[in-house]
PDB file of N, CA and C in Angstrom:
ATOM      1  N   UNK A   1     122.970  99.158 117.694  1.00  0.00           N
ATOM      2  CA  UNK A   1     124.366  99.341 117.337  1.00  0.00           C
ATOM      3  C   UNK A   1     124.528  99.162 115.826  1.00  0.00           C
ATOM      4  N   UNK A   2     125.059 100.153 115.138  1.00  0.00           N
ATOM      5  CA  UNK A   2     125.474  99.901 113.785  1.00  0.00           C
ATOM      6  C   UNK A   2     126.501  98.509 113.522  1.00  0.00           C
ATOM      7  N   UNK A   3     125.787  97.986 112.347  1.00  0.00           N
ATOM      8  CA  UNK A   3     126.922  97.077 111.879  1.00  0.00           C
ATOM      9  C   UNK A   3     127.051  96.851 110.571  1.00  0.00           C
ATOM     10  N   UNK A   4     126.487  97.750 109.478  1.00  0.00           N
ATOM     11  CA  UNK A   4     126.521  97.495 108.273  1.00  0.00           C
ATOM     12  C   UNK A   4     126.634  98.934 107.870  1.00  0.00           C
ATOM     13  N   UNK A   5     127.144  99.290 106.944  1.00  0.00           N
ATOM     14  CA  UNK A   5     127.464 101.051 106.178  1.00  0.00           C
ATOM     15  C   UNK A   5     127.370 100.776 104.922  1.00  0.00           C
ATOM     16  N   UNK A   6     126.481 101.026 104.097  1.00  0.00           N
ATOM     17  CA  UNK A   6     126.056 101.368 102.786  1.00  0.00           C
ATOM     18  C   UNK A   6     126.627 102.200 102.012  1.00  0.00           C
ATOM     19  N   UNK A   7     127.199 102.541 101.052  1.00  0.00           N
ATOM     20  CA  UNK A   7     127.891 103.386 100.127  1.00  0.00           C
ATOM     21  C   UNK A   7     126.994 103.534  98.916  1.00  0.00           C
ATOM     22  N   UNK A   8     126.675 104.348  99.158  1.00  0.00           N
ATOM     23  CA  UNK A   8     125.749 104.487  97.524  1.00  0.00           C
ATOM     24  C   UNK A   8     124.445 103.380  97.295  1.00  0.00           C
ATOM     25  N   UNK A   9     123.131 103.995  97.598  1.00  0.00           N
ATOM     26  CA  UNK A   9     122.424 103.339  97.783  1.00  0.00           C
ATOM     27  C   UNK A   9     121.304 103.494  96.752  1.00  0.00           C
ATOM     28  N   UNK A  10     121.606 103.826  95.623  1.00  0.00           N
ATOM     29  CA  UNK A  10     120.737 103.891  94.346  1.00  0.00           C
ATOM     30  C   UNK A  10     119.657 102.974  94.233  1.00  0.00           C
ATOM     31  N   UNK A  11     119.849 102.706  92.744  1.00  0.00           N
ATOM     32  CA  UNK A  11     119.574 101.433  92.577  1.00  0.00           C
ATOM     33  C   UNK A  11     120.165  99.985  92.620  1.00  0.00           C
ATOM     34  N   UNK A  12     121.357  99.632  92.418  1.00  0.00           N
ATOM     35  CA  UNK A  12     122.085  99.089  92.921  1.00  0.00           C
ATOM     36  C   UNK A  12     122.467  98.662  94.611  1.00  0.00           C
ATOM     37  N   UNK A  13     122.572  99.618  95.294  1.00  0.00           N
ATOM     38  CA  UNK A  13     122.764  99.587  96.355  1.00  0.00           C
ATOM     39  C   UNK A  13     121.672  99.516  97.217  1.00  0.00           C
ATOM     40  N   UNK A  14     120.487 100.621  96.759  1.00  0.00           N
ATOM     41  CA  UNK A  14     119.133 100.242  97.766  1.00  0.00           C
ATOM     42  C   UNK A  14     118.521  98.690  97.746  1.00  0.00           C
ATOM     43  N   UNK A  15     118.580  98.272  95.945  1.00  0.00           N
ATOM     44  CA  UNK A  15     118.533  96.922  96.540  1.00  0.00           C
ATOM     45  C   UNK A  15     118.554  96.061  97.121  1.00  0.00           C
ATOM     46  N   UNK A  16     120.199  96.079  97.428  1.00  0.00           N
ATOM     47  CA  UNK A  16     120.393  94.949  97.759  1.00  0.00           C
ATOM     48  C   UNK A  16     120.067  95.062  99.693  1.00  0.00           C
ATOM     49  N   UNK A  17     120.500  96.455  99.826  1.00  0.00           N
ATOM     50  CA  UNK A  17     120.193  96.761 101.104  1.00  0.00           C
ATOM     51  C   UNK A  17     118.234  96.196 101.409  1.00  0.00           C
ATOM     52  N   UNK A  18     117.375  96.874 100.606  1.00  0.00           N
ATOM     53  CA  UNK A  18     116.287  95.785 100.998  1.00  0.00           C
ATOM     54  C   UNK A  18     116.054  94.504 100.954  1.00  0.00           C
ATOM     55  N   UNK A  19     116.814  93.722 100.056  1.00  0.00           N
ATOM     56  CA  UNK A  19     117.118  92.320 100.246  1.00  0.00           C
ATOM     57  C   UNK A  19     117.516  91.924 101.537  1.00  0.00           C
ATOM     58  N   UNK A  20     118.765  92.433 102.232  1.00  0.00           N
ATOM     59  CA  UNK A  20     119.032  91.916 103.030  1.00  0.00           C
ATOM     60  C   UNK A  20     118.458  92.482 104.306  1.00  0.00           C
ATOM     61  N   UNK A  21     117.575  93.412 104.235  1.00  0.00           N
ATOM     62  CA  UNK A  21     116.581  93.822 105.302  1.00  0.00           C
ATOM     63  C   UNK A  21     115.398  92.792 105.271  1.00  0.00           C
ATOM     64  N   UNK A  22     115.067  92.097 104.174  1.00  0.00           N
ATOM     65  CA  UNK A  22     113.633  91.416 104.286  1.00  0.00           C
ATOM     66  C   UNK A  22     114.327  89.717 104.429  1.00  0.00           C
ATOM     67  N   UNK A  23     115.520  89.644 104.128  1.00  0.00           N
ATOM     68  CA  UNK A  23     116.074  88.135 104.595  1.00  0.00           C
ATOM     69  C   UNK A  23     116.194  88.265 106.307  1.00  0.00           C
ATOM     70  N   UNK A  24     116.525  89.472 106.504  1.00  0.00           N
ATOM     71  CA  UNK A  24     116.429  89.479 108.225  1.00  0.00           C
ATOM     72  C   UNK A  24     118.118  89.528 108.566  1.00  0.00           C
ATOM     73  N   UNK A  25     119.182  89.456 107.404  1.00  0.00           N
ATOM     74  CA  UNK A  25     120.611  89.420 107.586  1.00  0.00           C
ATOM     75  C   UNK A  25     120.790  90.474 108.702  1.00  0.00           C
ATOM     76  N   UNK A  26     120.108  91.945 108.050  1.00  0.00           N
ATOM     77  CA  UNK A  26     120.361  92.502 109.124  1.00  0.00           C
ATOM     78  C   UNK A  26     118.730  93.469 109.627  1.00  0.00           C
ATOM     79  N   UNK A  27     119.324  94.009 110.715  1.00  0.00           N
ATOM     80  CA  UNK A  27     117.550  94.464 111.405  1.00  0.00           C
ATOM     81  C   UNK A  27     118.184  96.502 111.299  1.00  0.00           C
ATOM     82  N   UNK A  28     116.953  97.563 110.515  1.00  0.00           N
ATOM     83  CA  UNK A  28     117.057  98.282 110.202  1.00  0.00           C
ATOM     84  C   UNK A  28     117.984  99.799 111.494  1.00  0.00           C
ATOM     85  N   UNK A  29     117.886  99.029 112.261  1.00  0.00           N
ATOM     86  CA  UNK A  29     118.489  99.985 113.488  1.00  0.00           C
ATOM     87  C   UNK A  29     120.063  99.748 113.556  1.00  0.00           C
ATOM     88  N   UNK A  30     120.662  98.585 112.631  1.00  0.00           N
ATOM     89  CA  UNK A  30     121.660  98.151 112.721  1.00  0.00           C
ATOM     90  C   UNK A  30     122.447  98.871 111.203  1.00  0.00           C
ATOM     91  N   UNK A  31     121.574  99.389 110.195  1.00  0.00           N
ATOM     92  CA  UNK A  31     122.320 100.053 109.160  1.00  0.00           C
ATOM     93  C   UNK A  31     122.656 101.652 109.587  1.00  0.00           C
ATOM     94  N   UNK A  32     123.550 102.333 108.584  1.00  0.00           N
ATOM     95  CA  UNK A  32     123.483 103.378 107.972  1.00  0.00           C
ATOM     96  C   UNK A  32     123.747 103.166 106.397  1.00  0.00           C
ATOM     97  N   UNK A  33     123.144 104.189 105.595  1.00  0.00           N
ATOM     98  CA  UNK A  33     122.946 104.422 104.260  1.00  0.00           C
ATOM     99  C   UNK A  33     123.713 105.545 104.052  1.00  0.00           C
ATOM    100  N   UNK A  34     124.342 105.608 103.446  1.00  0.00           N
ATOM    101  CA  UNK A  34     125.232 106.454 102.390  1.00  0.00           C
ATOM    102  C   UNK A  34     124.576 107.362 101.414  1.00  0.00           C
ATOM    103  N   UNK A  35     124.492 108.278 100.853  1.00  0.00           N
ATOM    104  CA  UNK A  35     124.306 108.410  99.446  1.00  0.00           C
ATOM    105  C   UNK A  35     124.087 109.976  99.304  1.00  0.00           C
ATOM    106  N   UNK A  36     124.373 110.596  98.669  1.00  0.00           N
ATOM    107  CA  UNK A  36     124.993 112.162  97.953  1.00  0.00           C
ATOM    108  C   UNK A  36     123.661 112.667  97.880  1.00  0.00           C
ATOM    109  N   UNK A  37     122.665 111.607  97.536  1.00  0.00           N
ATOM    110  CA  UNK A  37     120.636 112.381  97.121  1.00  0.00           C
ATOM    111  C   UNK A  37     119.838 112.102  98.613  1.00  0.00           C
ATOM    112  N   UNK A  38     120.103 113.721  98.497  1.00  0.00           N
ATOM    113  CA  UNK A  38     118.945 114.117 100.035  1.00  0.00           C
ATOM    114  C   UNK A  38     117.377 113.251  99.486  1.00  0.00           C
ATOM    115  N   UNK A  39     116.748 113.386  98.428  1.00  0.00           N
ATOM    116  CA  UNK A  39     115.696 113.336  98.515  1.00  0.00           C
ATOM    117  C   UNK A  39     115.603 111.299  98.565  1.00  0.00           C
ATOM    118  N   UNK A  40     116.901 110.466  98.096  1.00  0.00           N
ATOM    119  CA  UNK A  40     117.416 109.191  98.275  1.00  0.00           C
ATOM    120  C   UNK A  40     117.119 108.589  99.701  1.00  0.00           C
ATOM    121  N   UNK A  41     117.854 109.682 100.567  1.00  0.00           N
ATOM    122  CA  UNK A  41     118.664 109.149 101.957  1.00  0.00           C
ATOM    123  C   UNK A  41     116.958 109.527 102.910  1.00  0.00           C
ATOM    124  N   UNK A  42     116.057 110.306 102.388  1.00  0.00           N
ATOM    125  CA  UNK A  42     115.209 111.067 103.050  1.00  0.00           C
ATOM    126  C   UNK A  42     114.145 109.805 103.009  1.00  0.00           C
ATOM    127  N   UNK A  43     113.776 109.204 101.145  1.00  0.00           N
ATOM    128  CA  UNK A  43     113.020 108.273 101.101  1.00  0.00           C
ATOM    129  C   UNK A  43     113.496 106.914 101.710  1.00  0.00           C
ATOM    130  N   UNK A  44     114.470 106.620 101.900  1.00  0.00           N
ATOM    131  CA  UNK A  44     115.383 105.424 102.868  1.00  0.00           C
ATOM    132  C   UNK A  44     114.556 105.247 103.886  1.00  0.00           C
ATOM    133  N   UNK A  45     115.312 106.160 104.687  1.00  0.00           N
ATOM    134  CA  UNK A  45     114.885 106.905 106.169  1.00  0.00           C
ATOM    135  C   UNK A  45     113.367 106.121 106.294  1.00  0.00           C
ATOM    136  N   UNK A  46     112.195 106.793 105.766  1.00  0.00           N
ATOM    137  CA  UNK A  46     110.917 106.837 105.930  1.00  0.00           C
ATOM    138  C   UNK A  46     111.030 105.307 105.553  1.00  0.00           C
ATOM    139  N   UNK A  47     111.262 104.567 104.595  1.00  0.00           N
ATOM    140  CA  UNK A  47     110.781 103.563 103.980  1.00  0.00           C
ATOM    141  C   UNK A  47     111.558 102.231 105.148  1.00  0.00           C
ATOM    142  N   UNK A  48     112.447 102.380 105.135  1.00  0.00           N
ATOM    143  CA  UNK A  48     113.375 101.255 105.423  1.00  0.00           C
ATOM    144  C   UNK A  48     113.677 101.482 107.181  1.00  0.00           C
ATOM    145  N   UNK A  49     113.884 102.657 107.673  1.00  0.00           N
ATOM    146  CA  UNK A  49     113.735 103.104 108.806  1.00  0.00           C
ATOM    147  C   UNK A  49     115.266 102.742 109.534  1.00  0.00           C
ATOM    148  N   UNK A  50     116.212 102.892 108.124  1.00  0.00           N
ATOM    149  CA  UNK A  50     117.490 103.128 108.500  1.00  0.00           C
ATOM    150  C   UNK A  50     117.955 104.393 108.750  1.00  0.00           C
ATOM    151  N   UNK A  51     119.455 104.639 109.232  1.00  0.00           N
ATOM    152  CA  UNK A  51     119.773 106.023 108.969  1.00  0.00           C
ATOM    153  C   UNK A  51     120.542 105.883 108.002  1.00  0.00           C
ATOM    154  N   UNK A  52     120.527 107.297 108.199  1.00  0.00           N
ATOM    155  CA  UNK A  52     121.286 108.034 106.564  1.00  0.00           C
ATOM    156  C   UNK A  52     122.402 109.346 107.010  1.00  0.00           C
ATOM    157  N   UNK A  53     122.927 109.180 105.582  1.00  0.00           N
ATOM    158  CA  UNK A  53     123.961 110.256 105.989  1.00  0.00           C
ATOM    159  C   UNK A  53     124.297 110.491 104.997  1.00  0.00           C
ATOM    160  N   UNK A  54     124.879 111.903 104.301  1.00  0.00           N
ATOM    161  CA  UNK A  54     125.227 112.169 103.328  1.00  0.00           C
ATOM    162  C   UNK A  54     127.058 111.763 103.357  1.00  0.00           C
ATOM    163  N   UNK A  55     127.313 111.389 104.256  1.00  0.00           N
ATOM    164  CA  UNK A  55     128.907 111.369 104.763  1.00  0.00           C
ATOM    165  C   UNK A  55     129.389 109.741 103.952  1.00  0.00           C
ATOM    166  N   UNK A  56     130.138 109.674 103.479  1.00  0.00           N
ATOM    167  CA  UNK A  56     130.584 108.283 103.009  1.00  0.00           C
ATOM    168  C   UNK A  56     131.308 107.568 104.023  1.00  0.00           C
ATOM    169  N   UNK A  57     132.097 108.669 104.706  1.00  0.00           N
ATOM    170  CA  UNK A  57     133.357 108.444 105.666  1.00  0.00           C
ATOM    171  C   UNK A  57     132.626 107.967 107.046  1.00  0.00           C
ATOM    172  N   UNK A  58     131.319 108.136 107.600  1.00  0.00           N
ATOM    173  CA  UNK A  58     130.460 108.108 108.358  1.00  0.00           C
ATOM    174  C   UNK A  58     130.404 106.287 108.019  1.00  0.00           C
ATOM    175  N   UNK A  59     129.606 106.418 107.030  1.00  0.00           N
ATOM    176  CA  UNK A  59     129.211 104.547 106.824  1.00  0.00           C
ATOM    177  C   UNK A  59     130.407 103.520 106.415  1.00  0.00           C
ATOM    178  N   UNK A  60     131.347 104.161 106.075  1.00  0.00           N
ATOM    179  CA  UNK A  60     132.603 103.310 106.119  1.00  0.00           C
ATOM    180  C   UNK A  60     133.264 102.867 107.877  1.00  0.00           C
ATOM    181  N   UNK A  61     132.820 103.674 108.495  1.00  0.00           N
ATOM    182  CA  UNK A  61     133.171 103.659 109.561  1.00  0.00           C
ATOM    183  C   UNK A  61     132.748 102.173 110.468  1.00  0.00           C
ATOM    184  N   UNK A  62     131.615 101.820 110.307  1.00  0.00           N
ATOM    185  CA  UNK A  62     130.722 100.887 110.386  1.00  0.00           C
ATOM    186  C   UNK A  62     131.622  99.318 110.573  1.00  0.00           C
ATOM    187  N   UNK A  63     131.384  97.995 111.253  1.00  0.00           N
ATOM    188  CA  UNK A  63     132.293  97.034 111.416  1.00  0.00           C
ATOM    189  C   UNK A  63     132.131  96.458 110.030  1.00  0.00           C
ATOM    190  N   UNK A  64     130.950  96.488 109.226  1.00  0.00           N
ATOM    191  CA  UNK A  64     130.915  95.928 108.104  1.00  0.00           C
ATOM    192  C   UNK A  64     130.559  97.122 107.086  1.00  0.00           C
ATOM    193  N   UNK A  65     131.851  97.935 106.532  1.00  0.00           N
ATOM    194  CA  UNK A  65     131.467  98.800 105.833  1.00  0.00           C
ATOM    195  C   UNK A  65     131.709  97.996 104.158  1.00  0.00           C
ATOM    196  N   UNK A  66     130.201  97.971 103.989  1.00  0.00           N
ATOM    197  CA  UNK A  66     130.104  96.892 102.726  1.00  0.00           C
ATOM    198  C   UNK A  66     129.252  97.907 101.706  1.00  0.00           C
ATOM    199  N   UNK A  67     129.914  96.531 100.755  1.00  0.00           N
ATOM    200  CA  UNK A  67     128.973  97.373  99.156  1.00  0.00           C
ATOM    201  C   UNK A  67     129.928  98.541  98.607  1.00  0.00           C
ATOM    202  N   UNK A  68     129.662  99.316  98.956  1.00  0.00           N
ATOM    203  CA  UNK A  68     130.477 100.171  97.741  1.00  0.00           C
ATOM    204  C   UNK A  68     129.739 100.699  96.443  1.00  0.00           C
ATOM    205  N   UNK A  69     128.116 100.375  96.570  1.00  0.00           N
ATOM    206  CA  UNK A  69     127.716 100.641  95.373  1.00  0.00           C
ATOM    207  C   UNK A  69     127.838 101.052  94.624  1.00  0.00           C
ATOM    208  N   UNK A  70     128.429 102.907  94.910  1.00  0.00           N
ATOM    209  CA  UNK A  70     128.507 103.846  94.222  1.00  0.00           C
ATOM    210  C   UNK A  70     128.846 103.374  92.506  1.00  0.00           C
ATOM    211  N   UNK A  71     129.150 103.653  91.770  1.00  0.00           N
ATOM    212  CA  UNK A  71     129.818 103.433  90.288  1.00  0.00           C
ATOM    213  C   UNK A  71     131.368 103.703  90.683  1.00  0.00           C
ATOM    214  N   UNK A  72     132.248 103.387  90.562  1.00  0.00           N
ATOM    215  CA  UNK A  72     133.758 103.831  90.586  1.00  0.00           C
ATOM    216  C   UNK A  72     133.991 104.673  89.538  1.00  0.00           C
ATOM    217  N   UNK A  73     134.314 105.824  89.715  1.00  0.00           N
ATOM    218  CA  UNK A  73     134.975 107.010  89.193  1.00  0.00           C
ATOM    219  C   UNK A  73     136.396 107.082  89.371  1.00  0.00           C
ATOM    220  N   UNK A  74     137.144 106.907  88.159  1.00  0.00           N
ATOM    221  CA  UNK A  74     138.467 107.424  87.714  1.00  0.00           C
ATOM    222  C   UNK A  74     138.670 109.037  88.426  1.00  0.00           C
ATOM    223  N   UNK A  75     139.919 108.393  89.106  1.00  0.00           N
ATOM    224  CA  UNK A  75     140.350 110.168  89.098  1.00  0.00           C
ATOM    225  C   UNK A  75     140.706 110.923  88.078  1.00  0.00           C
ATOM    226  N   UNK A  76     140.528 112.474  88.035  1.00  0.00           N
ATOM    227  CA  UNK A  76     140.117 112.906  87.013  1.00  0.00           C
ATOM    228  C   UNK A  76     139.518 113.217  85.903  1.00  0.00           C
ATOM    229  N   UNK A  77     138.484 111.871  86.204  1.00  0.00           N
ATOM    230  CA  UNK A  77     136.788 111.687  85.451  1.00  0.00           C
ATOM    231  C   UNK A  77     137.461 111.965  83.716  1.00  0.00           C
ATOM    232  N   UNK A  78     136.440 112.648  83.389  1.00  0.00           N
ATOM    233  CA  UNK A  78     136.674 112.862  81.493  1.00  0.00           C
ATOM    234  C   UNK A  78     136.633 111.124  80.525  1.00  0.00           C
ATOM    235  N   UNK A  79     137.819 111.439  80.286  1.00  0.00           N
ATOM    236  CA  UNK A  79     137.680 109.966  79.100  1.00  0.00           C
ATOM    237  C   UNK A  79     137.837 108.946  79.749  1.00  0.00           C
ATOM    238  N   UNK A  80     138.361 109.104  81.306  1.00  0.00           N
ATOM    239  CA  UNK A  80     138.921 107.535  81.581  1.00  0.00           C
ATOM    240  C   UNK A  80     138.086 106.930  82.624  1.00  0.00           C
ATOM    241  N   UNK A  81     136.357 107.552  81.911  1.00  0.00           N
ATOM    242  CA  UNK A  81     135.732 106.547  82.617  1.00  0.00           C
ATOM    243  C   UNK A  81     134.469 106.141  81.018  1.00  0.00           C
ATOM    244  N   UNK A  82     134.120 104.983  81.475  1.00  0.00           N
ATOM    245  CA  UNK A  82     133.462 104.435  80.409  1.00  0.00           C
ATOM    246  C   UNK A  82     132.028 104.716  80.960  1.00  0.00           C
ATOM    247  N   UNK A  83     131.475 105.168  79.657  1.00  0.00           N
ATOM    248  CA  UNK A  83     130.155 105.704  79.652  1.00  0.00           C
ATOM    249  C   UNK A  83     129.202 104.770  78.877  1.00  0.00           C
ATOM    250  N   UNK A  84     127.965 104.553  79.390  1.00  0.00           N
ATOM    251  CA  UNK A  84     126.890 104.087  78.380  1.00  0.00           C
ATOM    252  C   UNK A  84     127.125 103.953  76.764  1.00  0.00           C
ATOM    253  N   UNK A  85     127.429 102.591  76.516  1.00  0.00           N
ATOM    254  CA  UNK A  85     127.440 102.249  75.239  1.00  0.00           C
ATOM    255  C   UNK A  85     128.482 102.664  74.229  1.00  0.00           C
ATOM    256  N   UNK A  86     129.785 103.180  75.070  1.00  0.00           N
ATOM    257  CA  UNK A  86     131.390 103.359  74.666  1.00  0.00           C
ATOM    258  C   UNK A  86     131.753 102.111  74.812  1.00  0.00           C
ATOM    259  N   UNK A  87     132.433 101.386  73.846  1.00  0.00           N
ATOM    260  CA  UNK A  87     133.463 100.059  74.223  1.00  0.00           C
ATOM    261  C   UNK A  87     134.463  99.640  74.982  1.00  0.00           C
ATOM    262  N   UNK A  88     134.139  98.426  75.724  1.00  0.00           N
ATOM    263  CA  UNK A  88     135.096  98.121  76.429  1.00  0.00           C
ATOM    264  C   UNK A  88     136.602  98.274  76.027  1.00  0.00           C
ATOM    265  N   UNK A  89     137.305  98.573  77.100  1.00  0.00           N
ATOM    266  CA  UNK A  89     138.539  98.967  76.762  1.00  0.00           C
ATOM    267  C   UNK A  89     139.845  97.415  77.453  1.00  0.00           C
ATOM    268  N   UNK A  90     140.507  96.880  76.722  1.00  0.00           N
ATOM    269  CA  UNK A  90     141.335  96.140  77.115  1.00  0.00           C
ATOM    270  C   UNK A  90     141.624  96.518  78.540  1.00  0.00           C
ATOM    271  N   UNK A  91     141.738  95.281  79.182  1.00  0.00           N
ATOM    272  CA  UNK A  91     142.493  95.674  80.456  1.00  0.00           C
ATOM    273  C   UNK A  91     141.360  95.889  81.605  1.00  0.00           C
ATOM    274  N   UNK A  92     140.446  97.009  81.479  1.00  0.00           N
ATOM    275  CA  UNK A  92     139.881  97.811  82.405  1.00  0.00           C
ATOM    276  C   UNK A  92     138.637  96.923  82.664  1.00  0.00           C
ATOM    277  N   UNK A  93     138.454  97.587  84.462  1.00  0.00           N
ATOM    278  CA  UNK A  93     137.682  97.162  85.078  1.00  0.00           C
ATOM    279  C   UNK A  93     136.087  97.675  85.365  1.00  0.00           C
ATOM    280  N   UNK A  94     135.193  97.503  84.885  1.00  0.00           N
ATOM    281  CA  UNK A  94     134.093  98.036  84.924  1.00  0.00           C
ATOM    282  C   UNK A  94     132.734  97.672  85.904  1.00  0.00           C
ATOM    283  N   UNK A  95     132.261  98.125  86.782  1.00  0.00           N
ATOM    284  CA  UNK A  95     130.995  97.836  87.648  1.00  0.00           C
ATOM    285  C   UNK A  95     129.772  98.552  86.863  1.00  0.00           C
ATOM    286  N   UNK A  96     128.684  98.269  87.274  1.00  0.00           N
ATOM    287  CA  UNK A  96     127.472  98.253  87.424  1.00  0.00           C
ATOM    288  C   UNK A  96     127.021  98.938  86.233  1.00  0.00           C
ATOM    289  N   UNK A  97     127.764  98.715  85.128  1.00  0.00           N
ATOM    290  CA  UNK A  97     126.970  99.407  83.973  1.00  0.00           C
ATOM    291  C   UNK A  97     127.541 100.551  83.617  1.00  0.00           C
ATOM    292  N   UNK A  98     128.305 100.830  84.352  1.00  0.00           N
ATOM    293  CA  UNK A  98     128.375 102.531  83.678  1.00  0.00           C
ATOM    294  C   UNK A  98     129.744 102.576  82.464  1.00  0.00           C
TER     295      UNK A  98
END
C-alpha cells in the first residue's frame, strides 16, 4: 500500500528519499516517486525499486504526500524567480538553491 509520494526527486529529493529507505522509515513498495525525467524515474525504479510516475497529482495523492522537492517556480517564471548567484531579494522566499 502506498504511503509516501515524492515530488521531485532530483537531487534533493532522491536523497532524502534514499535516506529514508535505508533508515527503514519507509519499505520501497510503500513509495511513489514523482519527477518530469523519464531517464530519473526509470533509474529510481531499477535502483530503489519504487514506483514512479511522471504525474505529480498521482504522488500527491498518497496519505503522506511529502517533500515537495521540486524548486518552487513563480508563476509566470522570467524575473520573479531567483537564479544562481542573483541577490537575494527582501522579503522573498527561497528553497534549495535556486
Amino acid at each position: 500500500m502506498i504511503r509516501l509520494g515524492i515530488i521531485g526527486c532530483g537531487n534533493m529529493g532522491g536523497a532524502i528519499l534514499r535516506q529514508w529507505l535505508k533508515a527503514g522509515k519507509f519499505q520501497a513498495d510503500e513509495v511513489i516517486a514523482a519527477d518530469k525525467n523519464a531517464d530519473l524515474r526509470d533509474k529510481l525504479r531499477m535502483e530503489l525499486g519504487v514506483s514512479v510516475t511522471a504525474d505529480n497529482r498521482e504522488a500527491a495523492k498518497a496519505p503522506l504526500p511529502a517533500a515537495g522537492c521540486e524548486a518552487p517556480v513563480r508563476p509566470g517564471g522570467g524575473e520573479g524567480n531567483r537564479r544562481r548567484g542573483e541577490p537575494e531579494r527582501p522579503g522573498a522566499v527561497h528553497h534549495g538553491g535556486v
